[in-house]
C-alpha atoms as a PDB file:
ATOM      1  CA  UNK A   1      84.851  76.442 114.636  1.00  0.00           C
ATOM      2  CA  UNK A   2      86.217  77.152 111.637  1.00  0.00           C
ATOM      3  CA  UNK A   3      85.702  80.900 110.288  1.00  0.00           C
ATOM      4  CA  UNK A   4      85.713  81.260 106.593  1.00  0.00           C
ATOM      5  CA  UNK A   5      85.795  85.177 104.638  1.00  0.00           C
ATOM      6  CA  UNK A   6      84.769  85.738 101.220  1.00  0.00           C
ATOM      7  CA  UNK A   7      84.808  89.104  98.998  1.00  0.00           C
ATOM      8  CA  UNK A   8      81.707  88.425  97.675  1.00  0.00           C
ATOM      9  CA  UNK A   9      79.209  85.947  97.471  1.00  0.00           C
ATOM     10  CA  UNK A  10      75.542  84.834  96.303  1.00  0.00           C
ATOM     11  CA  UNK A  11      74.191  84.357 100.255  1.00  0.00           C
ATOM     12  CA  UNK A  12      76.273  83.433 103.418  1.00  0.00           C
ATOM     13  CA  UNK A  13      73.607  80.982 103.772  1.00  0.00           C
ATOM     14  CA  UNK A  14      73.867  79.116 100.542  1.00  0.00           C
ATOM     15  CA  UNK A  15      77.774  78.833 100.880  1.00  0.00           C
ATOM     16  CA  UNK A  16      77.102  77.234 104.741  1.00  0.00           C
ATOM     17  CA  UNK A  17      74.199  75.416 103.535  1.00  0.00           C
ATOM     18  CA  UNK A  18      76.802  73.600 100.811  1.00  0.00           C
ATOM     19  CA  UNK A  19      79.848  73.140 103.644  1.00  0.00           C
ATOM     20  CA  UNK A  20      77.522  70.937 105.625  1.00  0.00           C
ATOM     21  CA  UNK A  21      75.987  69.067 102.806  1.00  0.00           C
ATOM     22  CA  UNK A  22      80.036  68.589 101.247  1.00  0.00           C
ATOM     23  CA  UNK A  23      80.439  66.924 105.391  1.00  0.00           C
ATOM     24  CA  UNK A  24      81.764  70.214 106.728  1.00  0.00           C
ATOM     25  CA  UNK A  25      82.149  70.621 110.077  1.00  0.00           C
ATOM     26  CA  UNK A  26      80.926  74.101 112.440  1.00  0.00           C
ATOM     27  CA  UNK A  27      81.762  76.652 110.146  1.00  0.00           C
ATOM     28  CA  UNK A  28      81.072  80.691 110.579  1.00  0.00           C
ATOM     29  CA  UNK A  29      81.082  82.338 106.711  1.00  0.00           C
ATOM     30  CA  UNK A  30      81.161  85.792 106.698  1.00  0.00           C
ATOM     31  CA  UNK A  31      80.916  88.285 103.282  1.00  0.00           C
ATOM     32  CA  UNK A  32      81.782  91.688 102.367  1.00  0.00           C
ATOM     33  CA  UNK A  33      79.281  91.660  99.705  1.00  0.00           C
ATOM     34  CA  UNK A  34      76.513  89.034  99.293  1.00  0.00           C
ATOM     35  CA  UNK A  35      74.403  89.418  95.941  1.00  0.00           C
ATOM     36  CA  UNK A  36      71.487  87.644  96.285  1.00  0.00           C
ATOM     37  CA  UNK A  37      70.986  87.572 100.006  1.00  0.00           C
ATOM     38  CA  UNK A  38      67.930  86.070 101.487  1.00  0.00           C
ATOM     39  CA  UNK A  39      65.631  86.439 104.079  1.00  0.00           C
ATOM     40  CA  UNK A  40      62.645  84.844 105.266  1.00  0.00           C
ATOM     41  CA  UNK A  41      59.737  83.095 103.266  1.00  0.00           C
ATOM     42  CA  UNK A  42      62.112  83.734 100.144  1.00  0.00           C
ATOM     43  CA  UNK A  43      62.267  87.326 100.386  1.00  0.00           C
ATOM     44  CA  UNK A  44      65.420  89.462  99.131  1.00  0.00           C
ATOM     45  CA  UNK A  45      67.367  90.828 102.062  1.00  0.00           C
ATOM     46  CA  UNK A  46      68.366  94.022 101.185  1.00  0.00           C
ATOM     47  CA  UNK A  47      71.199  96.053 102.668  1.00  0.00           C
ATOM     48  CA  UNK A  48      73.429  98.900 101.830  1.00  0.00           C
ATOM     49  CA  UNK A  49      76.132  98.132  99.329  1.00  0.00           C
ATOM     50  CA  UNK A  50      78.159 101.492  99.319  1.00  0.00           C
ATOM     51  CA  UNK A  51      80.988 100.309 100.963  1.00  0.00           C
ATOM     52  CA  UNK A  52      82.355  97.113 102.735  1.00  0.00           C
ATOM     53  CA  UNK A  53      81.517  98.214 106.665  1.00  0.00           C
ATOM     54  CA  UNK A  54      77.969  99.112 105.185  1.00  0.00           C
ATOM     55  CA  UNK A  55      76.407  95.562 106.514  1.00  0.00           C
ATOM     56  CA  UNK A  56      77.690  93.035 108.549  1.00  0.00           C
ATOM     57  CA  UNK A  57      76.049  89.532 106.698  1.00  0.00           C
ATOM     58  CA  UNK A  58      77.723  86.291 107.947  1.00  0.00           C
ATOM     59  CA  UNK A  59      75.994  82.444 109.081  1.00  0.00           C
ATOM     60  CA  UNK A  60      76.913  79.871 111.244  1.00  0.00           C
ATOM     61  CA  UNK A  61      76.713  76.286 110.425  1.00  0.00           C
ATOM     62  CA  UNK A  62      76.848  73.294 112.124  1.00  0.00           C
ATOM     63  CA  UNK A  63      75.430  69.574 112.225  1.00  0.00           C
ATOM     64  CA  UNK A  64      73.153  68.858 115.675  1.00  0.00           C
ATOM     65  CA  UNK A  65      70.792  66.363 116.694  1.00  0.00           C
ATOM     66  CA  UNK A  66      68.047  65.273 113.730  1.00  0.00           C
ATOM     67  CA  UNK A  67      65.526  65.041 116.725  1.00  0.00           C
ATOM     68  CA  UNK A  68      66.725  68.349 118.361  1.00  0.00           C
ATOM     69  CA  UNK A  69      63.516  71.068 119.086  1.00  0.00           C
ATOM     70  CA  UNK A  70      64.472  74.142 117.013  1.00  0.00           C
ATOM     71  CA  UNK A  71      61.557  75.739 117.711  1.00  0.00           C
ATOM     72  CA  UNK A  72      62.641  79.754 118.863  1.00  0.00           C
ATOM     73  CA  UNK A  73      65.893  79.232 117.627  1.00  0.00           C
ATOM     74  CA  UNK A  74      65.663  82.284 115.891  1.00  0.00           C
ATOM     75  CA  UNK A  75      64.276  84.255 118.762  1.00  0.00           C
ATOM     76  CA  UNK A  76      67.460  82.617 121.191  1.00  0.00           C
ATOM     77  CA  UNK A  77      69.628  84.252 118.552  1.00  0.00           C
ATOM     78  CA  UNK A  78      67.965  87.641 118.357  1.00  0.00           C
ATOM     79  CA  UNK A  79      68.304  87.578 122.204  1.00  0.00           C
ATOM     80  CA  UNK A  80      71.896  86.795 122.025  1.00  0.00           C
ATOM     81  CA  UNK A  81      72.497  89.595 118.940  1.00  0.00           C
ATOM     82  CA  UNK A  82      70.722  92.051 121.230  1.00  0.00           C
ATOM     83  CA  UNK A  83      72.378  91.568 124.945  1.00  0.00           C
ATOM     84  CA  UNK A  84      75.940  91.510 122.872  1.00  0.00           C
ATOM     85  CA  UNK A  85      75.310  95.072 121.172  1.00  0.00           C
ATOM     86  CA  UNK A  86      73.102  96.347 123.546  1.00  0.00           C
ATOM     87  CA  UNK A  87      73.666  94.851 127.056  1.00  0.00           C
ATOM     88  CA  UNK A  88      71.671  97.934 128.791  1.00  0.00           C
ATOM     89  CA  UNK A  89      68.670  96.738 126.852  1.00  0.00           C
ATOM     90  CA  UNK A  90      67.526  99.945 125.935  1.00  0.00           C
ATOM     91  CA  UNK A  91      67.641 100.174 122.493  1.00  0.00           C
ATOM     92  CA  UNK A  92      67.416  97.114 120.574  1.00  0.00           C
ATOM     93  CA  UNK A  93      64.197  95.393 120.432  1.00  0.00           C
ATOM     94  CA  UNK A  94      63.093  92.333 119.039  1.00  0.00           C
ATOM     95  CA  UNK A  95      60.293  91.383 116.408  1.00  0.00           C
ATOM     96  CA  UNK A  96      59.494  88.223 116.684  1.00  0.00           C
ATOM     97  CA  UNK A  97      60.199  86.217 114.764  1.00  0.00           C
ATOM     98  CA  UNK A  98      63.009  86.947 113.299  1.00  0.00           C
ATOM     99  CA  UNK A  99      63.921  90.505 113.516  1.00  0.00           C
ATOM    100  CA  UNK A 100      65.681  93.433 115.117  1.00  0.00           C
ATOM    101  CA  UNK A 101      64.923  96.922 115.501  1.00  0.00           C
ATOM    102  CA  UNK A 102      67.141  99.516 117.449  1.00  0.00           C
ATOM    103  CA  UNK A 103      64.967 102.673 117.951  1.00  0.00           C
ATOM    104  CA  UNK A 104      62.012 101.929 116.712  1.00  0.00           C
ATOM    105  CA  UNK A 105      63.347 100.842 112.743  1.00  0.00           C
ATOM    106  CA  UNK A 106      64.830  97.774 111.154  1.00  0.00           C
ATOM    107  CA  UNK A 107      68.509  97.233 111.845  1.00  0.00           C
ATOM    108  CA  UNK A 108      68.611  93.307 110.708  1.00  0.00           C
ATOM    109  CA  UNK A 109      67.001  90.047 110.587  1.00  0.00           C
ATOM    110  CA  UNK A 110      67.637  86.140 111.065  1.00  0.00           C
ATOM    111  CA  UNK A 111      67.113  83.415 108.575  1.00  0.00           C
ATOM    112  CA  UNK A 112      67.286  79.691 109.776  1.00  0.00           C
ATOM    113  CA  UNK A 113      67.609  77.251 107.380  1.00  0.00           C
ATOM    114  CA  UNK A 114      68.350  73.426 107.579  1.00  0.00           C
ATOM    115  CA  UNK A 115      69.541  70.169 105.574  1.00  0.00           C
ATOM    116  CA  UNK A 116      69.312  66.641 106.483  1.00  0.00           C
ATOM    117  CA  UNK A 117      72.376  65.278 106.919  1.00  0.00           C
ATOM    118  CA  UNK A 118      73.449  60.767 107.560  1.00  0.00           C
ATOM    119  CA  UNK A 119      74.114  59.631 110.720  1.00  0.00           C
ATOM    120  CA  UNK A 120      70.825  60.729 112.578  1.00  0.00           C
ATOM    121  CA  UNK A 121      72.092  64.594 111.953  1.00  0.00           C
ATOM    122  CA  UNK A 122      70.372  67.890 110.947  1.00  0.00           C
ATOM    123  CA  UNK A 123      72.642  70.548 109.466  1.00  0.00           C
ATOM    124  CA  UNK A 124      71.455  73.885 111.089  1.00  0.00           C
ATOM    125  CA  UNK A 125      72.334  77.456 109.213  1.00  0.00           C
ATOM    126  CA  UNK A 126      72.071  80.588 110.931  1.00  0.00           C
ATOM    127  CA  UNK A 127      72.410  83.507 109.165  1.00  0.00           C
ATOM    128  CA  UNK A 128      72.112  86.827 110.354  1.00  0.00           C
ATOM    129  CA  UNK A 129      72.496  90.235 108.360  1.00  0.00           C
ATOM    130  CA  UNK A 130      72.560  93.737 110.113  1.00  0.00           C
ATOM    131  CA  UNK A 131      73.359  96.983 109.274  1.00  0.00           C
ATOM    132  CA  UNK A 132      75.992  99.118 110.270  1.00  0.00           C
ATOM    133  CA  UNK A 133      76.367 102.681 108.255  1.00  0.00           C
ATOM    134  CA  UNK A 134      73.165 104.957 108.010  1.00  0.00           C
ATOM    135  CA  UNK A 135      72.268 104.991 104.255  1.00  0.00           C
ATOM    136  CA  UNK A 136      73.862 107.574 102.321  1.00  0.00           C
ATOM    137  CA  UNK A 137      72.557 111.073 101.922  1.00  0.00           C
ATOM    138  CA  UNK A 138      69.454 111.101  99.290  1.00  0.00           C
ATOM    139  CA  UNK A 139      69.583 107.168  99.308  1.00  0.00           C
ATOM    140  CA  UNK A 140      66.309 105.592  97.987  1.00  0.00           C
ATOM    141  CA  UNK A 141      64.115 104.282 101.175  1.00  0.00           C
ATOM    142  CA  UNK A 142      61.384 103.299  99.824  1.00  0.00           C
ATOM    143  CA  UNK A 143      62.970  99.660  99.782  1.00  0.00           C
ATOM    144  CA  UNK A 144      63.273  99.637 103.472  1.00  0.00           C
ATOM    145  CA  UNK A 145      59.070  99.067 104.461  1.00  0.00           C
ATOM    146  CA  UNK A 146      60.613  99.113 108.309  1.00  0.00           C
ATOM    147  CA  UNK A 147      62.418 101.608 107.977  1.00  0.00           C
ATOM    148  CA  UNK A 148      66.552 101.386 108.546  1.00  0.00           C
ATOM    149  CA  UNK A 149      68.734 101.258 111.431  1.00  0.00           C
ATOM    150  CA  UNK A 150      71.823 101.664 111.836  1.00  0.00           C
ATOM    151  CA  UNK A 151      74.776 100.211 114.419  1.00  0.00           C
ATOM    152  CA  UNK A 152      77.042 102.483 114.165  1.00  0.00           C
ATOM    153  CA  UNK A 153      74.032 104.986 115.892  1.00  0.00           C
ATOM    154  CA  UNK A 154      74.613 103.165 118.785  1.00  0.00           C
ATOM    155  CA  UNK A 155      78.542 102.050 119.104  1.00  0.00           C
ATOM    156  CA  UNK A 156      79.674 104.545 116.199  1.00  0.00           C
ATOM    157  CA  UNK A 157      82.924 102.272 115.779  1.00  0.00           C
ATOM    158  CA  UNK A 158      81.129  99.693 114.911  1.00  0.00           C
ATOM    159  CA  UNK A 159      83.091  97.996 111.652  1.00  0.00           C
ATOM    160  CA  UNK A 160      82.037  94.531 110.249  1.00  0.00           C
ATOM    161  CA  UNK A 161      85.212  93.129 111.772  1.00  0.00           C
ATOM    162  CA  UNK A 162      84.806  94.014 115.546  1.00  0.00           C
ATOM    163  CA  UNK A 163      80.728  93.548 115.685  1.00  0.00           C
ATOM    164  CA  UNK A 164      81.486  89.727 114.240  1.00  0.00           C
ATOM    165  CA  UNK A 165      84.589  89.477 116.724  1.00  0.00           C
ATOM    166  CA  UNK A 166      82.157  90.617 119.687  1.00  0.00           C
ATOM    167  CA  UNK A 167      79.289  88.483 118.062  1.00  0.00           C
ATOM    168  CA  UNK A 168      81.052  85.086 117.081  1.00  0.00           C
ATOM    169  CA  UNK A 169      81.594  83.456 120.902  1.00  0.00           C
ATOM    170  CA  UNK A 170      78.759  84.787 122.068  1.00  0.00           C
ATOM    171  CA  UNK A 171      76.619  82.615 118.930  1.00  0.00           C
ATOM    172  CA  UNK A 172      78.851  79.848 119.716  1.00  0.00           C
ATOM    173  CA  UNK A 173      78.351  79.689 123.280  1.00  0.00           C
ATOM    174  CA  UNK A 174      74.171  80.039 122.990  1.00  0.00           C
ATOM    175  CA  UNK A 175      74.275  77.468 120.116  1.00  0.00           C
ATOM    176  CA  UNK A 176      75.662  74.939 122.555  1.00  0.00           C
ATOM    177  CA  UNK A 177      73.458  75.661 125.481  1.00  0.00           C
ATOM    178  CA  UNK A 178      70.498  75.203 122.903  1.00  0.00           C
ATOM    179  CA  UNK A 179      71.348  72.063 122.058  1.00  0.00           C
ATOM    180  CA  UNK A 180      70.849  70.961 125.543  1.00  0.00           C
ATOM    181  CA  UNK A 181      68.219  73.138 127.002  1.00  0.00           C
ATOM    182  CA  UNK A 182      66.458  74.514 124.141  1.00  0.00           C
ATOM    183  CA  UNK A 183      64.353  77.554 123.745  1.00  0.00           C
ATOM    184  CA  UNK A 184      63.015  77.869 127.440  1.00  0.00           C
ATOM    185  CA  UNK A 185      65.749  79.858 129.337  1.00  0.00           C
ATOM    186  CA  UNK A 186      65.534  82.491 126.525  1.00  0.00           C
ATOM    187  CA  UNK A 187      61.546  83.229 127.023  1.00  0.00           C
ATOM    188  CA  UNK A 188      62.084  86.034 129.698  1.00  0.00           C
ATOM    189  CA  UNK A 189      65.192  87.268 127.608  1.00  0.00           C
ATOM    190  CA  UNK A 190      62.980  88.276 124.848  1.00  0.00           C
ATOM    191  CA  UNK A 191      60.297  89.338 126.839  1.00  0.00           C
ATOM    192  CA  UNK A 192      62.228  92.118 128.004  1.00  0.00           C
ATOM    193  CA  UNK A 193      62.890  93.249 124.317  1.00  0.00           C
ATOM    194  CA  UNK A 194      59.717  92.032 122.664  1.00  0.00           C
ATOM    195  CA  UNK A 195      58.726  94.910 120.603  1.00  0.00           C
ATOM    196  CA  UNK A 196      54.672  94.190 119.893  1.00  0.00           C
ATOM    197  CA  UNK A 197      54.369  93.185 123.693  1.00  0.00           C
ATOM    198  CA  UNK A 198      50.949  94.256 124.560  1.00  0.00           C
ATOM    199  CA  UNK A 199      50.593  95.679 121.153  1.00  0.00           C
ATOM    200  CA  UNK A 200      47.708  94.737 118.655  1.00  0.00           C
ATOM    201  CA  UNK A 201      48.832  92.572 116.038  1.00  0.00           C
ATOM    202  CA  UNK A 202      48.064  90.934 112.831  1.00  0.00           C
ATOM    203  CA  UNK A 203      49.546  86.891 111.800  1.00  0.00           C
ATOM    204  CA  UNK A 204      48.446  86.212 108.582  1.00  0.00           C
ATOM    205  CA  UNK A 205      44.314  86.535 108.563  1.00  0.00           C
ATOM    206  CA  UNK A 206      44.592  86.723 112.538  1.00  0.00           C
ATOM    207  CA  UNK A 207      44.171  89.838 114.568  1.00  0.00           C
ATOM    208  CA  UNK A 208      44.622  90.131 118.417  1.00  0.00           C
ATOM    209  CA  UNK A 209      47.166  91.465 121.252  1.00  0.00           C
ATOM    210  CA  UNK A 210      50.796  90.045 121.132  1.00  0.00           C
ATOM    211  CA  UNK A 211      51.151  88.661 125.191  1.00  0.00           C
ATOM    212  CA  UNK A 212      54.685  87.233 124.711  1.00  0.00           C
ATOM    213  CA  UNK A 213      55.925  83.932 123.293  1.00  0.00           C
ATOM    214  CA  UNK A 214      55.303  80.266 124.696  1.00  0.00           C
ATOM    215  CA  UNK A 215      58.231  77.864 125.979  1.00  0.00           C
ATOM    216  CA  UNK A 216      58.726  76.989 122.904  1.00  0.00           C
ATOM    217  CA  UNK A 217      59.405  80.616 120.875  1.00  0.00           C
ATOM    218  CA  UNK A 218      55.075  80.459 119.700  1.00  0.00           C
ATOM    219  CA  UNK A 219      54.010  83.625 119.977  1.00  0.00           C
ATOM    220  CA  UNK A 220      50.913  83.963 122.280  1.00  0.00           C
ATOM    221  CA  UNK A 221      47.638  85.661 120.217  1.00  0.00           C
ATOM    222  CA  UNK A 222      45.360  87.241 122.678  1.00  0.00           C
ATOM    223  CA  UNK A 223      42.188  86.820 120.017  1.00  0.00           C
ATOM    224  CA  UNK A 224      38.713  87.187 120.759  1.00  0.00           C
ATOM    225  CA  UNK A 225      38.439  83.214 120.395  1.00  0.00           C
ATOM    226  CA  UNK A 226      41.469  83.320 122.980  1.00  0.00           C
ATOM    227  CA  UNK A 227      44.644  82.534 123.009  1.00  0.00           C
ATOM    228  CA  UNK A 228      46.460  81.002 119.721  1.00  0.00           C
ATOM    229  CA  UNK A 229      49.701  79.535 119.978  1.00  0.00           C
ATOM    230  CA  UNK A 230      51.718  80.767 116.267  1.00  0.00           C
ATOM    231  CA  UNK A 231      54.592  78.944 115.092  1.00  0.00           C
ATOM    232  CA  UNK A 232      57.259  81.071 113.815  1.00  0.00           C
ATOM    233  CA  UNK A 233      58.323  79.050 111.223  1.00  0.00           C
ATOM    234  CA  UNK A 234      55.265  79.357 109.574  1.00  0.00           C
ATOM    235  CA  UNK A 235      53.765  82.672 109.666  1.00  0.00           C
ATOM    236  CA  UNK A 236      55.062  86.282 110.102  1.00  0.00           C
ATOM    237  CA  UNK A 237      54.068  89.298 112.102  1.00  0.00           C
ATOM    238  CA  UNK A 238      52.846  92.763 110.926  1.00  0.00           C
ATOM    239  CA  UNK A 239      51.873  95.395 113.546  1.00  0.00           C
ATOM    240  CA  UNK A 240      47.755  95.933 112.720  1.00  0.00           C
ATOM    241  CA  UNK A 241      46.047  99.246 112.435  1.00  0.00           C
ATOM    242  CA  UNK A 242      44.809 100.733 115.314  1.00  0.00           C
END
């Protein structure tokens, strides 16, 4: 795969997103600064901008299978982010269905995007942003609704070098499996780090107990009609009121 770095750019995913449409092979584009990041259902992904090692932003990209499932490719990801920097499984949960939290705030996300491509193809963009330095002393928070995690809290040498070293065959490796076996052999994976397990929850205009995620990455919706199967790609999660 080729691996691609750039000083600064609009959004890892936009330059990927353009390799494969251009023909470009499996590519992993990484940035020291990206200014007009994005993350999911068009929202700005924000990050800490202070200094290079701040943020670790970077997406892989690569053509698969037009017909392949991708449904909980984002959550086989998260999985695969989480038992890399956190193999004890302690502190880094995941919020389906696209986010991580280490210690109970927001230390990154996952955005999945896609392209058609000839030949019976789909080009497939992962991109995944996380944060590495604590913000800066009397930074503005109010940005950060969930709050802000930081890597380094939990492997303080933690530079945006080494965590995409440790993080880059691991992607490549769970990327290929995927392809083959799809979302299934990741359901117990994030079931051990699924942070609204048992909690109540709110999708959209719906309101029930989170009980886990389906074969296929749906989240399961314990509602008073019963269980509703969500797709991830279409609506998000917000923990309810109590």
């Amino acid at each position: 795969m080729e691996r691609r770095h750039l000083a600064e750019c609009g959004s890892t995913n936009t330059e990927a997103l353009a390799h494969l449409r251009e023909s470009g092979g499996p590519l992993l584009v990484s940035a020291s600064r990206q200014t007009a990041g994005r993350g999911r259902l068009g929202r700005a992904w924000l990050t800490d901008t202070s200094s290079d090692d701040a943020a670790l932003t970077f997406s892989v990209a690569l053509p698969l299978p037009a017909e392949l499932d991708l449904s909980g490719l984002s959550l086989a990801v998260g999985c695969t982010v989480a038992d890399t920097l956190d193999p004890g499984g302690e502190r880094i949960r995941l919020k389906w269905p696209n986010d991580l939290f280490l210690d109970g705030a927001k230390l990154g996300g996952i955005l999945i995007e896609t392209v058609p491509l000839p030949a019976g193809q789909r080009g497939v963009v992962v991109g995944i942003g996380l944060n590495l330095q604590p913000l800066p002393e009397g930074a503005d928070r109010s940005a950060f609704a969930s709050g802000h995690a930081a890597l380094q809290t939990l492997d303080p040498g933690a530079t945006a070098a080494t965590t995409l070293d440790r993080l880059a065959p691991a992607l490549r490796g769970m990327l290929a499996d995927f392809e083959t076996l799809s979302f299934g052999p990741w359901q117990a994976a994030f079931s051990r780090r699924d942070l609204a397990a048992g909690r109540r929850v709110r999708v959209g205009e719906q309101v029930g107990v989170a009980r886990g995620v389906s074969t296929r990455g749906e989240l399961l919706l314990d509602t008073d009609a019963g269980i509703a199967f969500v797709s991830g790609g279409e609506l998000s999660l917000r923990l309810a009121p109590v």
